[in-house]
C-alpha atoms as a PDB file:
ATOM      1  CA  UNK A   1     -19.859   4.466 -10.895  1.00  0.00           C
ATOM      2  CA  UNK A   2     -18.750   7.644  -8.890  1.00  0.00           C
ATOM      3  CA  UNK A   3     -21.489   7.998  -6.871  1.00  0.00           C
ATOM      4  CA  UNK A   4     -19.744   5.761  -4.365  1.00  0.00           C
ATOM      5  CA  UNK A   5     -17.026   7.245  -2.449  1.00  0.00           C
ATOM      6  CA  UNK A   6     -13.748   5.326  -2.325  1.00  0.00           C
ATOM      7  CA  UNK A   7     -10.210   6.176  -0.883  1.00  0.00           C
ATOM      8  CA  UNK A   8      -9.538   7.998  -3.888  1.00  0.00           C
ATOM      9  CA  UNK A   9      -5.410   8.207  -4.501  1.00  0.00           C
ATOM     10  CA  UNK A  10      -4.772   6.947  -0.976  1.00  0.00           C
ATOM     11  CA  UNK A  11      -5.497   3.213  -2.138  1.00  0.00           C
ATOM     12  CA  UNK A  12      -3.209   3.680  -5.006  1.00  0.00           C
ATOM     13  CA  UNK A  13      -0.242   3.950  -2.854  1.00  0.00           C
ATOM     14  CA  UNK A  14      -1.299   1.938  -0.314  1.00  0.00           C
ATOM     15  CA  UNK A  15      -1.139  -0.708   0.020  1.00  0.00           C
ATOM     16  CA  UNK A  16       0.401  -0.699  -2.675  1.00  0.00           C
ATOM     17  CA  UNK A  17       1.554  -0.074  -1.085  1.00  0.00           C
ATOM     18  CA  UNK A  18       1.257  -0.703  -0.254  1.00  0.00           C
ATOM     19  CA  UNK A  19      -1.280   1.033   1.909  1.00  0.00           C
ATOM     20  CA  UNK A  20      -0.774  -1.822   2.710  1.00  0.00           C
ATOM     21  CA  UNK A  21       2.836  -2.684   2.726  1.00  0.00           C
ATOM     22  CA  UNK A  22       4.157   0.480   5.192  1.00  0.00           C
ATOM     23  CA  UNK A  23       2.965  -0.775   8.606  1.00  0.00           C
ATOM     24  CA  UNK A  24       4.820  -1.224  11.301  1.00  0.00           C
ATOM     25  CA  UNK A  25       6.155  -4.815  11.705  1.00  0.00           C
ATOM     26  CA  UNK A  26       4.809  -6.963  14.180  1.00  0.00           C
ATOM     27  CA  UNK A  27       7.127  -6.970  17.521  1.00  0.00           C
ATOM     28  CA  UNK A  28       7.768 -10.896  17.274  1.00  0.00           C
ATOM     29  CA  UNK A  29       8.686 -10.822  13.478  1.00  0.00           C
ATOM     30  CA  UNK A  30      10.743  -7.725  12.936  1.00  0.00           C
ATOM     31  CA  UNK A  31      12.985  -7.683  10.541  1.00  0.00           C
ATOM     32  CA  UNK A  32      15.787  -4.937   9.840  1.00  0.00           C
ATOM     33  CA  UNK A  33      15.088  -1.833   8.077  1.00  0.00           C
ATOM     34  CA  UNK A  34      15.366  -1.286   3.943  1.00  0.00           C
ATOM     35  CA  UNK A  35      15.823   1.602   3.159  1.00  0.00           C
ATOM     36  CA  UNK A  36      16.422   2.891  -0.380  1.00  0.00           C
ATOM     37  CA  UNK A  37      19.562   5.254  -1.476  1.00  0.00           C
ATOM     38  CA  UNK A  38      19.161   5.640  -4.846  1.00  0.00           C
ATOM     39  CA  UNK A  39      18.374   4.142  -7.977  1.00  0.00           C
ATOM     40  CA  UNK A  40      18.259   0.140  -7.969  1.00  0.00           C
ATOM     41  CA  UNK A  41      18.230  -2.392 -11.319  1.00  0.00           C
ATOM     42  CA  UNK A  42      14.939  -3.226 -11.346  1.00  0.00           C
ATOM     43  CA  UNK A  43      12.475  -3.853 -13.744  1.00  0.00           C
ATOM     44  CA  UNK A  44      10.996  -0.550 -15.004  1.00  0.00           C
ATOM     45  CA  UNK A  45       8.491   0.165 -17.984  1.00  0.00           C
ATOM     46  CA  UNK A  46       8.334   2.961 -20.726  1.00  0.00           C
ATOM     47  CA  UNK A  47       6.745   6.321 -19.839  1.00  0.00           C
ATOM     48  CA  UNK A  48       3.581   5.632 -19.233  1.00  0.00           C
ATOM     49  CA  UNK A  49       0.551   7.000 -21.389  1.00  0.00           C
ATOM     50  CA  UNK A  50      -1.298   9.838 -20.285  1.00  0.00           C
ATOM     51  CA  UNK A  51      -4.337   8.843 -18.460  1.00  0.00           C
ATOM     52  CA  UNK A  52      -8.163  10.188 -19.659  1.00  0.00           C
ATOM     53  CA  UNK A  53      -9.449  13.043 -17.979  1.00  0.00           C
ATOM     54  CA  UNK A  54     -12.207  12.228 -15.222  1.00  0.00           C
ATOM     55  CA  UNK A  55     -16.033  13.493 -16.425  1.00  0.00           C
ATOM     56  CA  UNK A  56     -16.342  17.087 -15.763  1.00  0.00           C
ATOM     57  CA  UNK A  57     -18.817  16.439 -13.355  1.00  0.00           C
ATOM     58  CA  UNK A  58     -15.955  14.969 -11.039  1.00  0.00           C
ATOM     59  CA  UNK A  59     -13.459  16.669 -11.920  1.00  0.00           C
ATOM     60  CA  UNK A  60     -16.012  19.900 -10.178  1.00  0.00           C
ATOM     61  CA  UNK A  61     -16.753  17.562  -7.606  1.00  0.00           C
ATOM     62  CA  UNK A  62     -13.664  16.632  -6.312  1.00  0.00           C
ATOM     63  CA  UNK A  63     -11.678  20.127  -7.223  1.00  0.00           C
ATOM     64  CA  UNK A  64      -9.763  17.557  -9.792  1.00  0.00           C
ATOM     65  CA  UNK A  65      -8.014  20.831 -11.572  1.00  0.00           C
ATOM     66  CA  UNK A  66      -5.980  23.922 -11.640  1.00  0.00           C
ATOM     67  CA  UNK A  67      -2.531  24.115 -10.186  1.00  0.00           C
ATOM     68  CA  UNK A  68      -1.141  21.617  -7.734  1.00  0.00           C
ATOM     69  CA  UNK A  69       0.665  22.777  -5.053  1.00  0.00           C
ATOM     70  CA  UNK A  70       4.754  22.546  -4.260  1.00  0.00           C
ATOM     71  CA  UNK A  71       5.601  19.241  -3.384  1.00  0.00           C
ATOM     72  CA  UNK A  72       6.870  20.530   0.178  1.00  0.00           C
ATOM     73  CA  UNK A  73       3.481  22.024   0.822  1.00  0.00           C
ATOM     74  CA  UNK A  74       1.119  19.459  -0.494  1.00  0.00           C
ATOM     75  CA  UNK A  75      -0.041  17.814   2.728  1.00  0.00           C
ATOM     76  CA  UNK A  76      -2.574  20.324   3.428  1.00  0.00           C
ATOM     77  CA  UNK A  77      -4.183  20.384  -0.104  1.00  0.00           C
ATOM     78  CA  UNK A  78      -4.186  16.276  -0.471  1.00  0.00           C
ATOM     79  CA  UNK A  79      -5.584  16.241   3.115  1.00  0.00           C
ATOM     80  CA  UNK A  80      -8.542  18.449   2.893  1.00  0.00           C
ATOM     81  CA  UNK A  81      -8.772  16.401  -0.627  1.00  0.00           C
ATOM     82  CA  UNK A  82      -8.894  13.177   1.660  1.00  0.00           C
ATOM     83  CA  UNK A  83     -11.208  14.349   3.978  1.00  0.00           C
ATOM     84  CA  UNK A  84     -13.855  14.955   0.709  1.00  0.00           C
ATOM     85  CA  UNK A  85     -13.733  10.906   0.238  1.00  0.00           C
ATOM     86  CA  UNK A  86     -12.386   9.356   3.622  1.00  0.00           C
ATOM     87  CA  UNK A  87     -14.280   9.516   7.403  1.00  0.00           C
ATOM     88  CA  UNK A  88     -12.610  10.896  10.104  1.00  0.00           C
ATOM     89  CA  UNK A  89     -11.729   7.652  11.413  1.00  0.00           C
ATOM     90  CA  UNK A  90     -10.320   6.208   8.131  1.00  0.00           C
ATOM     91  CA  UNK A  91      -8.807   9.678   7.397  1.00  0.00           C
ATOM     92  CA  UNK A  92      -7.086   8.585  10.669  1.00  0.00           C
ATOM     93  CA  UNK A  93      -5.002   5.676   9.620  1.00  0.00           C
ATOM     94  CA  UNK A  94      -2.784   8.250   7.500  1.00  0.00           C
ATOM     95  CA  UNK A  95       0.198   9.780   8.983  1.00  0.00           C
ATOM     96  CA  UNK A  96      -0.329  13.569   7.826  1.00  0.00           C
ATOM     97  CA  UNK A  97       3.648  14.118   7.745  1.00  0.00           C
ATOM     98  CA  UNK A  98       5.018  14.511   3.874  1.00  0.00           C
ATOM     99  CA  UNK A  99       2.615  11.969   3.108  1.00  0.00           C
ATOM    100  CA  UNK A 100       3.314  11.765  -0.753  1.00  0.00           C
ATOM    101  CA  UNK A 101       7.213  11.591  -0.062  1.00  0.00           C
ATOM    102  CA  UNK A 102       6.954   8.776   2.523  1.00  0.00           C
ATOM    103  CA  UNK A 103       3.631   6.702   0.045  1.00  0.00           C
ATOM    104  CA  UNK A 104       6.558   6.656  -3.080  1.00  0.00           C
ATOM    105  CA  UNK A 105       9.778   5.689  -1.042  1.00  0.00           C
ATOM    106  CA  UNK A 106       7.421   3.140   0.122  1.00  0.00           C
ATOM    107  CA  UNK A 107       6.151   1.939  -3.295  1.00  0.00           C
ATOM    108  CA  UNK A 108       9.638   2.066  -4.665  1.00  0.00           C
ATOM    109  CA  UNK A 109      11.055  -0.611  -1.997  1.00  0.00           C
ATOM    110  CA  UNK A 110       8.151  -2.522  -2.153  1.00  0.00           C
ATOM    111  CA  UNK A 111       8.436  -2.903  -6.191  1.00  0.00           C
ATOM    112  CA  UNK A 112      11.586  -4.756  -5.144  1.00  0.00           C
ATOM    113  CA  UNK A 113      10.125  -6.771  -2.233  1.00  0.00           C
ATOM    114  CA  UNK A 114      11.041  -4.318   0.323  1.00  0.00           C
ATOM    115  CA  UNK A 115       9.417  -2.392   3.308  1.00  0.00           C
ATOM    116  CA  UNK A 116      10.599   0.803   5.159  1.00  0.00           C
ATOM    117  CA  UNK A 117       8.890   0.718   8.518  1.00  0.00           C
ATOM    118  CA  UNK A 118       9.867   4.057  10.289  1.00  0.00           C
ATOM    119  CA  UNK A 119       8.481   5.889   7.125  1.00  0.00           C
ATOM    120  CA  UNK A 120       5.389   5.014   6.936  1.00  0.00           C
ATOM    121  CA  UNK A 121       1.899   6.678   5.487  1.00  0.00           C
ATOM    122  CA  UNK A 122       0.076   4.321   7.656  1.00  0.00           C
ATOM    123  CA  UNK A 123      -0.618   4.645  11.228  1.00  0.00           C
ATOM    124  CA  UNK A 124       0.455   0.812  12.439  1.00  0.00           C
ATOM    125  CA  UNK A 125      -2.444  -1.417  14.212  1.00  0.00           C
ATOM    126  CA  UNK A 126      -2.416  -1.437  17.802  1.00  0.00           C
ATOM    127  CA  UNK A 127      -2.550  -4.677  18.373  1.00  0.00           C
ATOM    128  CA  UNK A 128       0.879  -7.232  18.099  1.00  0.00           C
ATOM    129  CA  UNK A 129       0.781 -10.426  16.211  1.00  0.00           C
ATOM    130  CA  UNK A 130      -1.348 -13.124  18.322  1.00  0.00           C
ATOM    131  CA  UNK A 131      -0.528 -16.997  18.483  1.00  0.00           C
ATOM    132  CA  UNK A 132      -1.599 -20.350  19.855  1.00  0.00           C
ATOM    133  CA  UNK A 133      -0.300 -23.586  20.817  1.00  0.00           C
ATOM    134  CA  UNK A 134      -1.610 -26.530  19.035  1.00  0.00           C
ATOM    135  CA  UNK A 135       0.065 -30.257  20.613  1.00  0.00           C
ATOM    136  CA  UNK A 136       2.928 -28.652  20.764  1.00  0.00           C
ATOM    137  CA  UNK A 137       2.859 -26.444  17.164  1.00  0.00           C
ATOM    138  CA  UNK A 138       2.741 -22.704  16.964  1.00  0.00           C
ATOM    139  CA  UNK A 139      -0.082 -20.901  14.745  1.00  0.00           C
ATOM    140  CA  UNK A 140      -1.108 -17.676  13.587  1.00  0.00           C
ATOM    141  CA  UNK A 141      -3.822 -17.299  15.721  1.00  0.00           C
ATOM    142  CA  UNK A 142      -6.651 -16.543  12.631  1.00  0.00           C
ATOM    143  CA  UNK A 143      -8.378 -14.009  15.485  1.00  0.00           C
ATOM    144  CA  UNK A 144      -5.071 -11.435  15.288  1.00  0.00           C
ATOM    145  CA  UNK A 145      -6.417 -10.948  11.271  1.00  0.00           C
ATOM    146  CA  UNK A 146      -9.093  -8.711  12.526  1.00  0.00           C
ATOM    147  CA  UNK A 147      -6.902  -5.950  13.347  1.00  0.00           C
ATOM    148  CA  UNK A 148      -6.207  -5.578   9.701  1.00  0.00           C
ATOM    149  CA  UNK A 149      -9.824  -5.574   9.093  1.00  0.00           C
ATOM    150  CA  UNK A 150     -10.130  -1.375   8.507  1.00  0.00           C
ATOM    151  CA  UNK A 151      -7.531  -2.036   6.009  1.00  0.00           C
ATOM    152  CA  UNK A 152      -9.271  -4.555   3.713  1.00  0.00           C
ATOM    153  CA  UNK A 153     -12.463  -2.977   3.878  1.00  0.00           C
ATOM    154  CA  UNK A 154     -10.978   0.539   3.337  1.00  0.00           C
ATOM    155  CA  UNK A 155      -9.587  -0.964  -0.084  1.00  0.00           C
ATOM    156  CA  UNK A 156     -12.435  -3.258  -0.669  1.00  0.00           C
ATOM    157  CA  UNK A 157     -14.558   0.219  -0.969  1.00  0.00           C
ATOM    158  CA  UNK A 158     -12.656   1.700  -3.555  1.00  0.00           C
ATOM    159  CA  UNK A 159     -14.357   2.954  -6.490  1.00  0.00           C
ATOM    160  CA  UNK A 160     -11.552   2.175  -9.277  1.00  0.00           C
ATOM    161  CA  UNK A 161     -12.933   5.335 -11.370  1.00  0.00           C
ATOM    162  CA  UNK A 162     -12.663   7.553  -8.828  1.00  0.00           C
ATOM    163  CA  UNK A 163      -9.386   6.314  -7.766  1.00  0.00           C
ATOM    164  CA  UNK A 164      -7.871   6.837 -11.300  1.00  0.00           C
ATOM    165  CA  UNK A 165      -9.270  10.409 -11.216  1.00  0.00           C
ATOM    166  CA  UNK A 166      -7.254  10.866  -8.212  1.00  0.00           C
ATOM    167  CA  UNK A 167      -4.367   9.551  -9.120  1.00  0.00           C
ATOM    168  CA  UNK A 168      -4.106  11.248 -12.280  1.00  0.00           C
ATOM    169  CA  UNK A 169      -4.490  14.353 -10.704  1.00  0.00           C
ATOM    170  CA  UNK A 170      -1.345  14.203  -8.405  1.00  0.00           C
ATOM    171  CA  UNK A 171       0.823  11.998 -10.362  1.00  0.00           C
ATOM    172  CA  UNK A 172       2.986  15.134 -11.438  1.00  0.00           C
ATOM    173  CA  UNK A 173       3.533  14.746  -7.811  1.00  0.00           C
ATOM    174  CA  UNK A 174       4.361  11.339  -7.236  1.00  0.00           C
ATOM    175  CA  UNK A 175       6.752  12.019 -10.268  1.00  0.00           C
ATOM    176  CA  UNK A 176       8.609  14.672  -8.747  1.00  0.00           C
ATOM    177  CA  UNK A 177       8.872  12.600  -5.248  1.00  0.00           C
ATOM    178  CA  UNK A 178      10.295   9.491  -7.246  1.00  0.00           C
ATOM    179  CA  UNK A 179      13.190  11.961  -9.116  1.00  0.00           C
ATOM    180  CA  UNK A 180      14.028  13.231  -5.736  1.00  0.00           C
ATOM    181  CA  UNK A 181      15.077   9.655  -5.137  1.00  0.00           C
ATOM    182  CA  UNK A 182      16.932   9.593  -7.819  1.00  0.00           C
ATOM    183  CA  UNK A 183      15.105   8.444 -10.991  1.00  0.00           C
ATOM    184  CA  UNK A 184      14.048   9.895 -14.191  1.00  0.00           C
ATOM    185  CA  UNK A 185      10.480  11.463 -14.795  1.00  0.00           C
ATOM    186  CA  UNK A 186       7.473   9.769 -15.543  1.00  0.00           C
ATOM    187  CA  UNK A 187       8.780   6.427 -14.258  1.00  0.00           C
ATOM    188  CA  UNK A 188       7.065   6.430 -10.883  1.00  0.00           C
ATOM    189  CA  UNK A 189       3.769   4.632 -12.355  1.00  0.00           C
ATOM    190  CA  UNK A 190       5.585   1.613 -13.726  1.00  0.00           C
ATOM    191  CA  UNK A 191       7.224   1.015 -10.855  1.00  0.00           C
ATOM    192  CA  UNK A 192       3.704   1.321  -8.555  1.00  0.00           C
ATOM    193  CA  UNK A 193       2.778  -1.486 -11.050  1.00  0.00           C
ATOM    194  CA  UNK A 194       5.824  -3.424 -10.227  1.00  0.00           C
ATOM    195  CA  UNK A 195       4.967  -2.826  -6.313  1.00  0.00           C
ATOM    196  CA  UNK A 196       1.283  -4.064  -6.877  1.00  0.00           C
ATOM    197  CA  UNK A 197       2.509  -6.836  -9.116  1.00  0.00           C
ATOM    198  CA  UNK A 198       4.435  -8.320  -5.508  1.00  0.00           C
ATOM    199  CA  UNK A 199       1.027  -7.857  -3.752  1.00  0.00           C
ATOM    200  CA  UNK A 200      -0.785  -9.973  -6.670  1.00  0.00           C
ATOM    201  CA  UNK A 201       1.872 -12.722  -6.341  1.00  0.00           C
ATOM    202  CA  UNK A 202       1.116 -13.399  -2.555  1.00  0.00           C
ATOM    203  CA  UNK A 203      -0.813 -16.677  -2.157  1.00  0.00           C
ATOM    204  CA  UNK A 204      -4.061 -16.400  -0.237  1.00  0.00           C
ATOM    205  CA  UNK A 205      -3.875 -19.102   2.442  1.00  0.00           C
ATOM    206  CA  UNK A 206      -6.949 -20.258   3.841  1.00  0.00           C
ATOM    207  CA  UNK A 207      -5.755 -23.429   6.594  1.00  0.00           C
ATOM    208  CA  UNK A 208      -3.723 -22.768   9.589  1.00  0.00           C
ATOM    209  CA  UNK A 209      -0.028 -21.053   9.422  1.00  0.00           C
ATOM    210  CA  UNK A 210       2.548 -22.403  11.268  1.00  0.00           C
ATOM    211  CA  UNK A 211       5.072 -20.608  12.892  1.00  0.00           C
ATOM    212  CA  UNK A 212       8.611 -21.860  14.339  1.00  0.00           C
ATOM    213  CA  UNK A 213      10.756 -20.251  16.822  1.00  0.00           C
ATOM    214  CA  UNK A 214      14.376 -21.251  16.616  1.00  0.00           C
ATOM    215  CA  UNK A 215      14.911 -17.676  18.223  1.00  0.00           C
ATOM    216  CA  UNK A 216      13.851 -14.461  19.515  1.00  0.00           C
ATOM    217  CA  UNK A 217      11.394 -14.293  16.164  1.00  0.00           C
ATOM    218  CA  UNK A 218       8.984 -16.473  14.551  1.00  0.00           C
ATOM    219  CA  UNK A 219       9.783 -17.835  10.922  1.00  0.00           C
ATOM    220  CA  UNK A 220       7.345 -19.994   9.275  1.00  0.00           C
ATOM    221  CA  UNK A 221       7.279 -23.085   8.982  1.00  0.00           C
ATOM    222  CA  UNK A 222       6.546 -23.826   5.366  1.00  0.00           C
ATOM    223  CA  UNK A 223       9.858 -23.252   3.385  1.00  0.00           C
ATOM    224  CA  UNK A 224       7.717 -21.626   0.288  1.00  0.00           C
ATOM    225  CA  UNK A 225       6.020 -19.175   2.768  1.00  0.00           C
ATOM    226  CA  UNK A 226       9.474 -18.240   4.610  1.00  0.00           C
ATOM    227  CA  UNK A 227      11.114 -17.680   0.962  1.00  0.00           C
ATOM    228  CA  UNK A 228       8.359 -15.013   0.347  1.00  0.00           C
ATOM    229  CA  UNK A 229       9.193 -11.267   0.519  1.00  0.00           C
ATOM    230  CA  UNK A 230       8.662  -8.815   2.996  1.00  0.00           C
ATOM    231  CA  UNK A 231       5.583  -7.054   1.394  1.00  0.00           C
ATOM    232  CA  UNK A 232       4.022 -10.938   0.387  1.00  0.00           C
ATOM    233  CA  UNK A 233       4.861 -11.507   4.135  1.00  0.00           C
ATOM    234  CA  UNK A 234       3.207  -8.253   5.054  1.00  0.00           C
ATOM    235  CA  UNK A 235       0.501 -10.142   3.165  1.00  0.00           C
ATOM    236  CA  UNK A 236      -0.120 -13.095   5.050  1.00  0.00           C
ATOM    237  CA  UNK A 237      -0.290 -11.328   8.768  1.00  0.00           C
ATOM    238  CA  UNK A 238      -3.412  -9.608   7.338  1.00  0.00           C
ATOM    239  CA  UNK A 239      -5.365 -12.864   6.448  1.00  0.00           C
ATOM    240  CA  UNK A 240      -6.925 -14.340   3.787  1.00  0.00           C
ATOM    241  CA  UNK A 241     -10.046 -12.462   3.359  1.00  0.00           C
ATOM    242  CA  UNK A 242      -8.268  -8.982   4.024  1.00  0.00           C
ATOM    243  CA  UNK A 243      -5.531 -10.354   1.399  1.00  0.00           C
ATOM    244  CA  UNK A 244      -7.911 -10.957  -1.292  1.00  0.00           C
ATOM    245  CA  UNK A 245      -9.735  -7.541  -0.928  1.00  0.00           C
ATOM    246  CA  UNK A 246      -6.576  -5.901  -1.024  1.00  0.00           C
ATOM    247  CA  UNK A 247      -5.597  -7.765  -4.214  1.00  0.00           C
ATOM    248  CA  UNK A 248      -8.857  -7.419  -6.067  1.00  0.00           C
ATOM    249  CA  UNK A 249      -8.801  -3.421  -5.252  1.00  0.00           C
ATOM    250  CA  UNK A 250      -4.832  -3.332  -6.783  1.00  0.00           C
ATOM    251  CA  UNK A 251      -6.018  -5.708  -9.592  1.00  0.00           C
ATOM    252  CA  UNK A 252      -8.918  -3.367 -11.082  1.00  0.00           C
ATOM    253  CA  UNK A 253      -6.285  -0.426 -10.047  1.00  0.00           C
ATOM    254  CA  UNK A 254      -3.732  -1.651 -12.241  1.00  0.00           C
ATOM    255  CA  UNK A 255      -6.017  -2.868 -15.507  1.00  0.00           C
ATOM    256  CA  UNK A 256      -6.513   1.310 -15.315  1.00  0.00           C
ATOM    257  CA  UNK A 257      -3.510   2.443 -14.989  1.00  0.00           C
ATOM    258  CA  UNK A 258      -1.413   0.288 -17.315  1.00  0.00           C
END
């Protein structure tokens, strides 16, 4: 099982996060900032229990022990940690700039729905949403999905073990990000559940997406599509077949982790 090399803690947060959730917004459906202040009513769990160690064999491996380093200086220790698990060019979709801080203020507004674009620990695609005129209708065209593609198959290559190895390891971390923000220890993991649990909920649309433009940005057209968040809309822009890798990767993530 850990003889294949996954994103390790990366896909825990992304995508999650949001991973998945942090990219920039598309130019023709931006949507204001939301940015969080402090502690929100949300649904939270109890302290979580304490994860199982990884084999020994990994934790060697993967220089899973000793002492982690300060929160303000952890970039270059998770990074060369990265760089054990990721290739250069998917090591490249990271921004390499307090990478843990920016990963949990993103999980914690996208546990309520939310996404905070100009703090992102993913690079954005280059590529702007793309759509086509059919009779007079506007689409998604399904082509502009493939620029998501890296994405889905970065988290469709996750080994699960491995990733709970990782995660384990810098959850102290995560912890200590999240109570900058406000919140009491050991509550960052229930609320990365709550963030993959709006990922989960996003429907996986297969036909065409219609778009309407009564202004300067598109809305869709289907009421129960426009009602969705901004992480579920995240969603959609990536396609079906990226959506559904992303959501079977946070699926087996979460069944650990709980």
């Amino acid at each position: 099982m850990y003889k294949k090399l996954g994103i390790g803690f990366v896909a825990g947060l992304i995508l999650v996060l949001i991973a998945y959730f942090g990219m920039k917004s598309d130019p023709e459906t931006q949507v204001d900032v939301v940015q969080q202040t402090g502690p929100q009513e949300i649904r939270r769990t109890e302290p979580p229990r304490e994860l199982p160690p990884p084999p020994p064999a990994v934790a060697a491996t993967y220089n899973l022990s000793g002492t982690l380093p300060s929160l303000d200086s952890s970039d270059e220790v998770l990074f060369n940690h990265l760089s054990m698990l990721l290739s250069s060019v998917r090591l490249g979709l990271l921004n390499d700039d307090q990478f843990i801080r920016k990963a949990v203020l993103q999980v914690d507004n996208a546990a309520q729905g939310k996404l905070v674009y100009q703090h992102s620990p993913l690079r954005a695609p280059l590529r702007g949403l793309d759509t086509m005129e059919q009779d007079g209708r506007i689409f998604i065209n399904p082509e502009s999905y493939s620029r998501y593609n890296a994405y889905g198959d970065l988290m469709a290559s996750i080994d699960t073990g491995l990733l709970v190895a990782f995660y384990r390891f810098y959850e102290p971390l995560l912890d200590e990000a999240y109570m900058e923000l406000g919140y009491a220890a050991g509550r960052f993991r229930g609320t990365l559940i709550n963030a993959i649990d709006q990922a989960l909920a996003t429907p996986v649309i297969e036909g065409p997406i219609e778009l309407l433009q009564p202004e300067a940005n598109y809305i869709y057209a289907d009421e129960s599509l426009e009602s969705l968040n901004m992480v579920q809309k995240q969603l959609l822009r990536m396609g079906p077949e990226n959506t559904a890798k992303i959501q079977d990767a946070l699926q087996r993530f979460k069944a650990r982790i709980q």
